[in-house]
C-alpha atoms as a PDB file:
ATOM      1  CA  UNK A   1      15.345   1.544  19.982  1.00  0.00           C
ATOM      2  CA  UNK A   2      14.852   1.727  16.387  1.00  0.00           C
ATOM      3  CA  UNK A   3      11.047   1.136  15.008  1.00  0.00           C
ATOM      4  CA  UNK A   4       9.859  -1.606  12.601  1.00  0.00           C
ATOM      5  CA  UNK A   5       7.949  -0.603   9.727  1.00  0.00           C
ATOM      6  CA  UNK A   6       5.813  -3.223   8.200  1.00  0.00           C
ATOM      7  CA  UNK A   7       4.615  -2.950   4.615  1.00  0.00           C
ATOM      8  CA  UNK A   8       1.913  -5.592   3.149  1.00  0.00           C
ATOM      9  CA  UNK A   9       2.552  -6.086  -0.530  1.00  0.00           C
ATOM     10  CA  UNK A  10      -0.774  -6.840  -1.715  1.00  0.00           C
ATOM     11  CA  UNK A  11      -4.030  -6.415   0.173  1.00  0.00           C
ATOM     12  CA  UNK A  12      -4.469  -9.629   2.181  1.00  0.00           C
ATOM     13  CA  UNK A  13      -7.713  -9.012   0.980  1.00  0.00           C
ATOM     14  CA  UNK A  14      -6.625  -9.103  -2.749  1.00  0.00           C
ATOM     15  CA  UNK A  15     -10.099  -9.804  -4.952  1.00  0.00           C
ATOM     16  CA  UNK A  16      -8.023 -11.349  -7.589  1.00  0.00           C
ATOM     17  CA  UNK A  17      -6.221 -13.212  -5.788  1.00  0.00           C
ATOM     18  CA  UNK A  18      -6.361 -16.653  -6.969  1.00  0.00           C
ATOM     19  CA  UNK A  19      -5.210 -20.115  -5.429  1.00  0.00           C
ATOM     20  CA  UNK A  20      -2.509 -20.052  -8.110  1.00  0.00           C
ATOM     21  CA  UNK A  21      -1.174 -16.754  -7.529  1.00  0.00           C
ATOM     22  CA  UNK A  22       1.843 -15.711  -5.314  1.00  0.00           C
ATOM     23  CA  UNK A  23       0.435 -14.726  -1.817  1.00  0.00           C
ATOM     24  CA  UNK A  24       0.106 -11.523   0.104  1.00  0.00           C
ATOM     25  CA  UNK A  25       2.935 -11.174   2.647  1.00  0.00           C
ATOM     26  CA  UNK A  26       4.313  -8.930   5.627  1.00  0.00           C
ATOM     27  CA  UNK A  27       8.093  -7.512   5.107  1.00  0.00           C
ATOM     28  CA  UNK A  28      10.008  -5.948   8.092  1.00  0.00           C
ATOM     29  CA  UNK A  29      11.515  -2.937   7.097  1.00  0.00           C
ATOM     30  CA  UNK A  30      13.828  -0.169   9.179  1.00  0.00           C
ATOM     31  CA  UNK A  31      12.413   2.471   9.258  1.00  0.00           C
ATOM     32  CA  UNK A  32      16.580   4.183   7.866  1.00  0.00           C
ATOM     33  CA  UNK A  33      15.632   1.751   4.944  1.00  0.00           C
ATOM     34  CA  UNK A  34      16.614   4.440   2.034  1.00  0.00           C
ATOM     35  CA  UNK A  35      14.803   2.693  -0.579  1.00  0.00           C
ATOM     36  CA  UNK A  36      11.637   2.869   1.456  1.00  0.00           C
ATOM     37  CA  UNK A  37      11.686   6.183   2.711  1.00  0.00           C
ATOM     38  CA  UNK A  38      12.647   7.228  -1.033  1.00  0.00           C
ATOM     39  CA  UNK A  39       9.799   5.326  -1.923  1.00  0.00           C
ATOM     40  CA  UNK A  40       7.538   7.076   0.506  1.00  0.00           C
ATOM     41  CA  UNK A  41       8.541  10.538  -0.171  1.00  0.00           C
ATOM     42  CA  UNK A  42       7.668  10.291  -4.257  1.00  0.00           C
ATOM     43  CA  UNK A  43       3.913   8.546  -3.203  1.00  0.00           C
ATOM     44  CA  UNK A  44       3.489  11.856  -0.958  1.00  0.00           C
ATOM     45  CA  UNK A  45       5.209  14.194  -3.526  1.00  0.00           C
ATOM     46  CA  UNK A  46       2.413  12.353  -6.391  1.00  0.00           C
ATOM     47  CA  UNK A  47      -0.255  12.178  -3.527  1.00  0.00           C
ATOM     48  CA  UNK A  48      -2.029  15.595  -5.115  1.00  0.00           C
ATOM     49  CA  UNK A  49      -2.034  13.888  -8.882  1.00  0.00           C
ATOM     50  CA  UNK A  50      -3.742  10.761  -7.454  1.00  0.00           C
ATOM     51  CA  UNK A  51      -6.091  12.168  -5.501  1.00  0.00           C
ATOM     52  CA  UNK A  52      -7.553  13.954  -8.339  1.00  0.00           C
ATOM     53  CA  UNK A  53      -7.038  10.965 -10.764  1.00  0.00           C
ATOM     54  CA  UNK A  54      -9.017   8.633  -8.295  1.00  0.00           C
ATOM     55  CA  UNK A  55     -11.910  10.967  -8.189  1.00  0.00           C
ATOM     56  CA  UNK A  56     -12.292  11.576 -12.217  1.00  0.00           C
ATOM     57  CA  UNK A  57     -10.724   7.535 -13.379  1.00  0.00           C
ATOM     58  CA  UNK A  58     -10.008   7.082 -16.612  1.00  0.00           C
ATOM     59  CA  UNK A  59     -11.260   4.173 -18.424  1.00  0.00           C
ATOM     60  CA  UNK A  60      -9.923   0.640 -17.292  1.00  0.00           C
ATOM     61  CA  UNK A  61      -8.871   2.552 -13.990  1.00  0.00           C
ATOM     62  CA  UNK A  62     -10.170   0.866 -10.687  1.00  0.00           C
ATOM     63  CA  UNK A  63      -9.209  -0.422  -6.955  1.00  0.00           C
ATOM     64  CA  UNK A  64      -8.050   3.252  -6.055  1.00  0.00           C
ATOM     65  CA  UNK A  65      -5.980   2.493  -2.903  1.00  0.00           C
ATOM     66  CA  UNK A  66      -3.680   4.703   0.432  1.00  0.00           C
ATOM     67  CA  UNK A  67      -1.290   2.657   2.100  1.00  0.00           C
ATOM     68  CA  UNK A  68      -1.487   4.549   5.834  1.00  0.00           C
ATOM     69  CA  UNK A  69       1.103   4.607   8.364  1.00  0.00           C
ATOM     70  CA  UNK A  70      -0.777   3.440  11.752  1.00  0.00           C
ATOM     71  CA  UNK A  71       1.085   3.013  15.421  1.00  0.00           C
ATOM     72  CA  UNK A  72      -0.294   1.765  19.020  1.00  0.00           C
ATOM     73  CA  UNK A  73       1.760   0.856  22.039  1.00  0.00           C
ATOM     74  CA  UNK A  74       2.242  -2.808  19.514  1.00  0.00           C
ATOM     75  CA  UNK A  75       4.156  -0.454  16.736  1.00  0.00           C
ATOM     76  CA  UNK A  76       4.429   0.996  13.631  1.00  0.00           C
ATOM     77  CA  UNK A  77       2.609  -0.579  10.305  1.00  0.00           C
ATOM     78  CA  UNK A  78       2.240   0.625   6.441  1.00  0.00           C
ATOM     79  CA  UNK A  79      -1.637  -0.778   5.805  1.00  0.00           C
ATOM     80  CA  UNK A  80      -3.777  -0.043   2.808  1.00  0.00           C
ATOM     81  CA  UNK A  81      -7.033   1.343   2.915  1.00  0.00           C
ATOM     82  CA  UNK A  82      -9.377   0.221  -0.162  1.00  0.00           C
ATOM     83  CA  UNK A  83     -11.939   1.951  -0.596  1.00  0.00           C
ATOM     84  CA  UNK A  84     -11.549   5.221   1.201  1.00  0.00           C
ATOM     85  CA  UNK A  85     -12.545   8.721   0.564  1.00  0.00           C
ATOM     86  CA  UNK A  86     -11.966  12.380   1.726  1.00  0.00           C
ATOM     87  CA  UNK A  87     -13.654  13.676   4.631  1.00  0.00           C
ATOM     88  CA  UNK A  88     -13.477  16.714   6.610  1.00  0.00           C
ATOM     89  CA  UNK A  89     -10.291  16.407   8.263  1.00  0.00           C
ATOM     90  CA  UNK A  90      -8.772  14.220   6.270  1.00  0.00           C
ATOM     91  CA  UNK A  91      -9.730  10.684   4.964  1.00  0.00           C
ATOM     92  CA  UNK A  92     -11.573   7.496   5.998  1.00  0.00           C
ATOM     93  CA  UNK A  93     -11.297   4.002   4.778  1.00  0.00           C
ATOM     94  CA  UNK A  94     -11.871   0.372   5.031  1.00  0.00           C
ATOM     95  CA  UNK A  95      -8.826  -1.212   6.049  1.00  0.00           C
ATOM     96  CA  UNK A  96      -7.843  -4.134   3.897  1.00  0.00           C
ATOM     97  CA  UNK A  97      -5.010  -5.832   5.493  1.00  0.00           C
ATOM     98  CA  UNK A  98      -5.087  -7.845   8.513  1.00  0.00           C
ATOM     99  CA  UNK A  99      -2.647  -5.845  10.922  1.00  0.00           C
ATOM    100  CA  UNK A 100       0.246  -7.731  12.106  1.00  0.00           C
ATOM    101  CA  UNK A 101       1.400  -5.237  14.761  1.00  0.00           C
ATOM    102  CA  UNK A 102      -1.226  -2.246  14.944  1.00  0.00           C
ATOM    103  CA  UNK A 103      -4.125  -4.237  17.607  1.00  0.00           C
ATOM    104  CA  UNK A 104      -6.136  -1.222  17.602  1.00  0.00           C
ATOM    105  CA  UNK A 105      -7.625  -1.965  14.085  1.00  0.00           C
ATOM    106  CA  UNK A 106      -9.439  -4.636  12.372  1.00  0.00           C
ATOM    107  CA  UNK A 107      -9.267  -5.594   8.863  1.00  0.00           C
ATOM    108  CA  UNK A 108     -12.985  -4.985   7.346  1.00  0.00           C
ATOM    109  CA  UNK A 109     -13.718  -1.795   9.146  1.00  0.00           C
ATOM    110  CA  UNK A 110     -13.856   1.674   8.444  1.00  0.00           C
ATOM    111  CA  UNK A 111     -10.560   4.472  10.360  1.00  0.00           C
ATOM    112  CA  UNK A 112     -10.465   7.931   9.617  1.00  0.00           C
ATOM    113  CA  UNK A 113      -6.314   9.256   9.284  1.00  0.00           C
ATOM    114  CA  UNK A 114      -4.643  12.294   8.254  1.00  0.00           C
ATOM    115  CA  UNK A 115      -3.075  13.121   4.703  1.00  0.00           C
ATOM    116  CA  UNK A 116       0.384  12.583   6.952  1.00  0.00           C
ATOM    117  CA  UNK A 117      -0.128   9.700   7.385  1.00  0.00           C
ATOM    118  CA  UNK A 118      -0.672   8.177   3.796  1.00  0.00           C
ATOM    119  CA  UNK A 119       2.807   6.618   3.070  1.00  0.00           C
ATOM    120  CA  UNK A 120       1.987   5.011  -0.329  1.00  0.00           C
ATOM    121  CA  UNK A 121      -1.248   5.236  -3.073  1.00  0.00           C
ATOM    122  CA  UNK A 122      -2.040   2.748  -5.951  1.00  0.00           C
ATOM    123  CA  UNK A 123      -4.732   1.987  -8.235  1.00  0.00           C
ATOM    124  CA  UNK A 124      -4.975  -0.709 -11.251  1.00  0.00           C
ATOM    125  CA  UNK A 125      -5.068   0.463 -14.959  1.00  0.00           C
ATOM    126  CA  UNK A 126      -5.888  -2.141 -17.306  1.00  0.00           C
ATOM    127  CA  UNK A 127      -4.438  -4.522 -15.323  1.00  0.00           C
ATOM    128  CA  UNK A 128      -1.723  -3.155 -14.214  1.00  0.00           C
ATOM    129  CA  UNK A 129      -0.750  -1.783 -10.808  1.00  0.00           C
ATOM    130  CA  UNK A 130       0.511   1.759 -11.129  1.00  0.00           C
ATOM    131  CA  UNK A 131       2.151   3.544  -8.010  1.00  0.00           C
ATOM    132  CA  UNK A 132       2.795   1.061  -5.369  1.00  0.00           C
ATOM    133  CA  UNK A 133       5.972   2.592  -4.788  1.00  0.00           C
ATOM    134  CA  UNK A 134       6.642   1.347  -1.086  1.00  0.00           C
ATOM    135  CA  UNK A 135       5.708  -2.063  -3.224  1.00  0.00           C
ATOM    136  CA  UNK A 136       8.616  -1.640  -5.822  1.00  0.00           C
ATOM    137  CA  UNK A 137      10.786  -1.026  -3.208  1.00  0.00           C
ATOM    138  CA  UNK A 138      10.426  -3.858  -1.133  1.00  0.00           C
ATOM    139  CA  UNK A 139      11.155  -5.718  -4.614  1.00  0.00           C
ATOM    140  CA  UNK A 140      14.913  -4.548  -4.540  1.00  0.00           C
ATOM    141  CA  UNK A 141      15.862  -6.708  -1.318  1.00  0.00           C
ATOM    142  CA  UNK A 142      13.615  -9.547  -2.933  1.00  0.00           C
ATOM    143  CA  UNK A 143      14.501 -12.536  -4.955  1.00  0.00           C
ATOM    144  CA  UNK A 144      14.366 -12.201  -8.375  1.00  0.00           C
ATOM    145  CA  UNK A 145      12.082 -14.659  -9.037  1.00  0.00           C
ATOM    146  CA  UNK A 146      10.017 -14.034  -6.730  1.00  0.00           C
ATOM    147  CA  UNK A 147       9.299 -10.347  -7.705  1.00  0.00           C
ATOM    148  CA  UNK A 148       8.744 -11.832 -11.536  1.00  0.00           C
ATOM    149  CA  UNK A 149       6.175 -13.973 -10.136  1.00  0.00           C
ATOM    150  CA  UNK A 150       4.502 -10.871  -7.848  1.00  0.00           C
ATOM    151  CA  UNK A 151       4.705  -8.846 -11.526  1.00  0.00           C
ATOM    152  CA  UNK A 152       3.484 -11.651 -13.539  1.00  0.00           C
ATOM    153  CA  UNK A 153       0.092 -12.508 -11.447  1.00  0.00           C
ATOM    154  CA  UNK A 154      -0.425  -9.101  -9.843  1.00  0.00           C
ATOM    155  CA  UNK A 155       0.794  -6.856 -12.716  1.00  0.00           C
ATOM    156  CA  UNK A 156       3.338  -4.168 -10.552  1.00  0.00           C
ATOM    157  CA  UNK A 157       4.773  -2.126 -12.585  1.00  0.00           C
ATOM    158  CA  UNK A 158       8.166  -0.550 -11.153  1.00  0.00           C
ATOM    159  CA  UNK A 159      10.383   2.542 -12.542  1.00  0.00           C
ATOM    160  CA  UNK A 160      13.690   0.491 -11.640  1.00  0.00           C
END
């Protein structure tokens, strides 16, 4: 049987998110999906970079984020951890989306994981949201205007 992969696109816990902006949601994804695993394979192949961004930012540089890949006997999800930091053997974080699959976490509390499991990192820069890249590619099976509106009030900002 072939696995579900779940990716949030914002954090359902999104600070900025105001009444007037588009809202967090939950998109199914195979896990053959080549724009996703394409996606996931340049956030681990840039995962070195961000780490050592996150822990010198540069100005205007904030929300340092790791989208984690977490499975139970419900599934497989994508969730981002905001903030987190590294530990011994490996990382711990507060998780920041409210698991639609995964029923062995909670939103609001703290998981260790393993540098394996990080599927995506992100971070906002003036603004903007730079990485994301599981984000951006959820965008290219998305209506058009409905990724405008996610760049417009969230600020992604995607290679293609």
């Amino acid at each position: 049987m072939k696995r579900i992969i779940f990716a949030a696109i914002l954090l359902a816990s999104y600070p900025c998110a105001a009444a007037d902006k588009i809202n967090d949601r939950t998109v199914k994804v195979s896990e053959q999906d080549k724009n996703m695993n394409l996606a996931i394979a340049e956030a681990k192949r840039t995962l070195d970079d961000f780490l050592a961004l996150s822990k010198k930012p540069p100005d205007g540089a904030s929300n340092f984020k790791l989208k984690v890949m977490l499975s139970d006997d419900g599934g497989v999800e994508h969730l981002w951890f905001i903030p987190f930091k590294e530990i011994k053997d490996g990382f711990a974080g507060v998780l920041a989306n409210d698991p639609q699959v995964v029923g062995s976490v909670v939103a609001g509390k703290t998981y260790a994981f393993k540098r394996e499991q990080i599927t995506d990192w992100g971070y906002e820069l003036n603004g903007k949201q730079i990485g994301s890249f599981t984000v951006c590619a959820l965008f290219k099976t998305m209506p058009k205007a409905e990724v405008a509106r996610y760049k417009k009030d969230h600020g992604f900002v995607c290679e293609n």
